[in-house]
C-alpha atoms as a PDB file:
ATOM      1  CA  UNK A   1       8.315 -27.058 -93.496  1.00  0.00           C
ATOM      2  CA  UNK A   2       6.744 -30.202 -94.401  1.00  0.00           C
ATOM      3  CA  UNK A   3       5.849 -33.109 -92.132  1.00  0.00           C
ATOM      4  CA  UNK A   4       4.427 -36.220 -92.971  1.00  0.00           C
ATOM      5  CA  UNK A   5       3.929 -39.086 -90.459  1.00  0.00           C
ATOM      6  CA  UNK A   6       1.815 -42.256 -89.817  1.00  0.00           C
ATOM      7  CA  UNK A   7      -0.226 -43.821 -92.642  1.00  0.00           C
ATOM      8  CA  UNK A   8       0.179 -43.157 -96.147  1.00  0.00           C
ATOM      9  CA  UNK A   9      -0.001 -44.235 -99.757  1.00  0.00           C
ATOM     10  CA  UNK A  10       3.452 -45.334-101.894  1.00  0.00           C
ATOM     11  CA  UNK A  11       2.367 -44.365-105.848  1.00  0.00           C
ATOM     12  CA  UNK A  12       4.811 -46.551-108.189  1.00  0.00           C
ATOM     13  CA  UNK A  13       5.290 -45.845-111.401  1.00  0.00           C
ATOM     14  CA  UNK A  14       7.513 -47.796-113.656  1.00  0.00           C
ATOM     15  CA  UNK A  15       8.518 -46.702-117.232  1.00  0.00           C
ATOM     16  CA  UNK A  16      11.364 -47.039-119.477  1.00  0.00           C
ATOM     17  CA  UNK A  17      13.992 -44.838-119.739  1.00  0.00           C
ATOM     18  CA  UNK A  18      13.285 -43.552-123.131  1.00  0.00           C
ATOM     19  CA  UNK A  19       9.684 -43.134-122.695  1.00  0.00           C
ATOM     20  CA  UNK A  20       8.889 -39.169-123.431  1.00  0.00           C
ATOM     21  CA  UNK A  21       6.191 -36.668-122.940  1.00  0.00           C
ATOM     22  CA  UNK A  22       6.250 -34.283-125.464  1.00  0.00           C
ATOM     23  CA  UNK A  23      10.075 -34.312-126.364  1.00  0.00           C
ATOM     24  CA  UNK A  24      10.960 -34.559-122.578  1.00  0.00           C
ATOM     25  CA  UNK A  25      11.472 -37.858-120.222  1.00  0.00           C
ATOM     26  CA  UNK A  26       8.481 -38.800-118.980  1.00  0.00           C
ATOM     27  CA  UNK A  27       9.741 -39.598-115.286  1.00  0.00           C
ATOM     28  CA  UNK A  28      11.019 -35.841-115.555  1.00  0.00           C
ATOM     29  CA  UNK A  29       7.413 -35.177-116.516  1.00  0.00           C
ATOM     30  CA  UNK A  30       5.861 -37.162-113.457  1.00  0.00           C
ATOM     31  CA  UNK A  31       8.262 -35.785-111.408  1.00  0.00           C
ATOM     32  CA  UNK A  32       7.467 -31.932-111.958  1.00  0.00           C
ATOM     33  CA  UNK A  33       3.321 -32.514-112.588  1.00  0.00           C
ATOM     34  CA  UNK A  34       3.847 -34.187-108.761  1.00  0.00           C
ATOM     35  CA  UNK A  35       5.704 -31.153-107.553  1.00  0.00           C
ATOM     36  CA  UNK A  36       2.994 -28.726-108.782  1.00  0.00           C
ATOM     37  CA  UNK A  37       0.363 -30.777-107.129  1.00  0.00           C
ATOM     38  CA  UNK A  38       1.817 -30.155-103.857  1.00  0.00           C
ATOM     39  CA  UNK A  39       2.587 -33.687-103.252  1.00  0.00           C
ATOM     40  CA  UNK A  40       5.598 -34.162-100.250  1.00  0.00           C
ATOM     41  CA  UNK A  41       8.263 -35.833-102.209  1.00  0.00           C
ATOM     42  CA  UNK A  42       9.247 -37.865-105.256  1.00  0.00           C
ATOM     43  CA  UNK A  43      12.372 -39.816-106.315  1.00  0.00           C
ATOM     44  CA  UNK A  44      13.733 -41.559-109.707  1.00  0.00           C
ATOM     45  CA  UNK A  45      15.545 -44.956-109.475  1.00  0.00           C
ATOM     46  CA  UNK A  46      16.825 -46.055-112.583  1.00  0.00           C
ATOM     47  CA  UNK A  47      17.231 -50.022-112.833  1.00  0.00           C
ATOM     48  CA  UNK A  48      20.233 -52.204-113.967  1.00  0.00           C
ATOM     49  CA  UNK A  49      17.705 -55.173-115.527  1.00  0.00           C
ATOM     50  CA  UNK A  50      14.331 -55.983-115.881  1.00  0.00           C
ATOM     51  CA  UNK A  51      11.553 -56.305-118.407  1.00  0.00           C
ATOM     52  CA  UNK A  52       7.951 -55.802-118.289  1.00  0.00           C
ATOM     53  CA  UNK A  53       4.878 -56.415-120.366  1.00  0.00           C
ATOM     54  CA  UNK A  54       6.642 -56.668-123.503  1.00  0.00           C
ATOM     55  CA  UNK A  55       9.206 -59.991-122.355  1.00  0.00           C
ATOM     56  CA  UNK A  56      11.572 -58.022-123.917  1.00  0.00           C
ATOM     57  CA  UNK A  57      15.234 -57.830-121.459  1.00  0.00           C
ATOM     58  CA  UNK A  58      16.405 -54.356-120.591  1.00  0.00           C
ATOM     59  CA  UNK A  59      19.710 -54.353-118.819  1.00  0.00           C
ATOM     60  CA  UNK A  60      22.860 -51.873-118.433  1.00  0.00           C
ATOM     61  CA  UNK A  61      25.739 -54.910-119.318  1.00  0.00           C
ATOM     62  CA  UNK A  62      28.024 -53.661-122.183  1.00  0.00           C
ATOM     63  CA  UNK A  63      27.521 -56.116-124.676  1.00  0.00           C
ATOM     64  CA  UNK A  64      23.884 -55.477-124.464  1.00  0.00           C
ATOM     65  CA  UNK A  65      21.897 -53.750-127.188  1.00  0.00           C
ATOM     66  CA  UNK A  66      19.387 -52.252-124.989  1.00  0.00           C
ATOM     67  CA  UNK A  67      19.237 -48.632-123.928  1.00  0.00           C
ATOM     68  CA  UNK A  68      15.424 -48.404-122.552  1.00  0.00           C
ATOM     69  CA  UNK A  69      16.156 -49.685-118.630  1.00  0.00           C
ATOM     70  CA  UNK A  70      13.786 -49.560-116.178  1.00  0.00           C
ATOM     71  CA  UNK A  71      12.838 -46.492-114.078  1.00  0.00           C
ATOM     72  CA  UNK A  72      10.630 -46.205-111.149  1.00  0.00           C
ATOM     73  CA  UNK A  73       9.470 -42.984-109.934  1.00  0.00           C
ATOM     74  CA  UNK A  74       8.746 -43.289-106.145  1.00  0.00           C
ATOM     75  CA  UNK A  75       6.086 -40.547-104.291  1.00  0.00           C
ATOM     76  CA  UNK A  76       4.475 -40.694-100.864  1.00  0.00           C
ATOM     77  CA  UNK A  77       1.874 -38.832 -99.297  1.00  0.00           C
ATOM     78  CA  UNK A  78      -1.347 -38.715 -97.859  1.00  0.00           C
ATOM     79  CA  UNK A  79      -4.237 -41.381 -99.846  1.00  0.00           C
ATOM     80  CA  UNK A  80      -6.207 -38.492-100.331  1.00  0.00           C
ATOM     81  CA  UNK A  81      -3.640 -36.377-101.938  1.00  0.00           C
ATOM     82  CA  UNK A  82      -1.754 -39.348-104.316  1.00  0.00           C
ATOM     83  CA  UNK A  83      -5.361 -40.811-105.239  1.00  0.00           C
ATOM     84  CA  UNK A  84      -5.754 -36.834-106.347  1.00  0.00           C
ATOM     85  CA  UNK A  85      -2.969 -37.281-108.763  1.00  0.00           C
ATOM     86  CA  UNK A  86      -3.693 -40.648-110.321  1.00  0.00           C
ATOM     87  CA  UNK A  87      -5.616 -38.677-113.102  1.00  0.00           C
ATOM     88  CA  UNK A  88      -2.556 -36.647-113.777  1.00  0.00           C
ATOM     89  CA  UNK A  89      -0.956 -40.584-114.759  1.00  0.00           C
ATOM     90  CA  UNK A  90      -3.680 -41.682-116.627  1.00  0.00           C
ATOM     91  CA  UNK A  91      -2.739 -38.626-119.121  1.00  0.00           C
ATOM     92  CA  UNK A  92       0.971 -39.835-119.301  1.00  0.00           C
ATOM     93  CA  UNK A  93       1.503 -43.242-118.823  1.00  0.00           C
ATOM     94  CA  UNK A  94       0.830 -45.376-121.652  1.00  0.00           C
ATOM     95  CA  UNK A  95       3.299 -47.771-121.393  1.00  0.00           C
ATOM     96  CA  UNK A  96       4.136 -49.071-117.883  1.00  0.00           C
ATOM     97  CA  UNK A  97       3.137 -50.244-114.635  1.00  0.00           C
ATOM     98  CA  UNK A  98       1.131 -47.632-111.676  1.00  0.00           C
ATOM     99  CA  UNK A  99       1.007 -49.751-108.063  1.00  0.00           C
ATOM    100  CA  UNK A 100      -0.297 -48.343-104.681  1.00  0.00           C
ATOM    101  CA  UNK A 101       1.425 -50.332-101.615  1.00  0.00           C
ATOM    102  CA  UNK A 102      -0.269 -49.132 -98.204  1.00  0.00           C
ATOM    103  CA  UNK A 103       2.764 -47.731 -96.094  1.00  0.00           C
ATOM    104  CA  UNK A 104       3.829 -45.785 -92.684  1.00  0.00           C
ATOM    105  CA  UNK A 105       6.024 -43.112 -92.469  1.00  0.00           C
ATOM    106  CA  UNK A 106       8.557 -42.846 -89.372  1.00  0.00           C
ATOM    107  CA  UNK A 107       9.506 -39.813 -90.166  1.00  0.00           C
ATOM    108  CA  UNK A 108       9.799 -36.837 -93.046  1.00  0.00           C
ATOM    109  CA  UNK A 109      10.529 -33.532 -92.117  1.00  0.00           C
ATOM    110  CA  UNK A 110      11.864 -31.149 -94.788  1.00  0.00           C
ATOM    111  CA  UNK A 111      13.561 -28.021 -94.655  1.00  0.00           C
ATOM    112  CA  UNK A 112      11.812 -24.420 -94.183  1.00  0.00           C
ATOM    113  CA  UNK A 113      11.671 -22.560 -97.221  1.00  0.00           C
ATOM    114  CA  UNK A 114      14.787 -20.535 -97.812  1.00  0.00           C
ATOM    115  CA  UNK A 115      16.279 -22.405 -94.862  1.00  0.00           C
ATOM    116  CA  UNK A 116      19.393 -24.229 -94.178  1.00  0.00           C
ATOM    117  CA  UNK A 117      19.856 -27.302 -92.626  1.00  0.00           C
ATOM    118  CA  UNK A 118      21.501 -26.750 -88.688  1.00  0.00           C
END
């Protein structure tokens, strides 16, 4: 079972929707290299507008001719453990934006392995 309470560190990444690793969506990439490192969670959002370094406007409306929008891929965990995956970024992530935001967790208690929830 995982618990993770008190202080921690919120990793951020943003990237576009058709950014890839090797043939594959990047935030899927993220997402798995953060599962193997033992981190306690992440999460994809996938954005309806925005634009980044480029200027350029990504957004979901019909009439647009954008596809790329904006996804964030969320994780939160110890400092020690997310600052131990920033390398894994720097391999992936050429394009985009990486923040750290300080943060406290209530509460986060997942399920025992193999277990359901009561």
């Amino acid at each position: 079972m995982t618990r993770l309470t008190g202080r921690a560190l919120r990793l951020t990444v943003f990237v576009g929707e058709n950014h890839t690793w090797h043939r594959k969506p990047l935030y899927s990439e993220i997402v798995h290299r953060a599962h193997k490192a033992g981190l306690a969670g992440a999460s994809v959002f996938r954005g309806i507008e925005g634009f980044g370094a480029s200027s350029l406007i990504h957004t979901s409306r019909l009439l647009s001719l954008s596809e790329d929008l904006p996804v964030a891929v969320v994780i939160v965990d110890t400092e020690a453990r997310v600052r131990a995956f920033l390398p894994e970024l720097d391999e992936l992530v050429s394009q985009g934006l990486v923040m750290l935001d300080d943060c406290e967790v209530i509460r986060y208690v997942g399920r025992e392995k193999g277990g359901t929830r009561a």
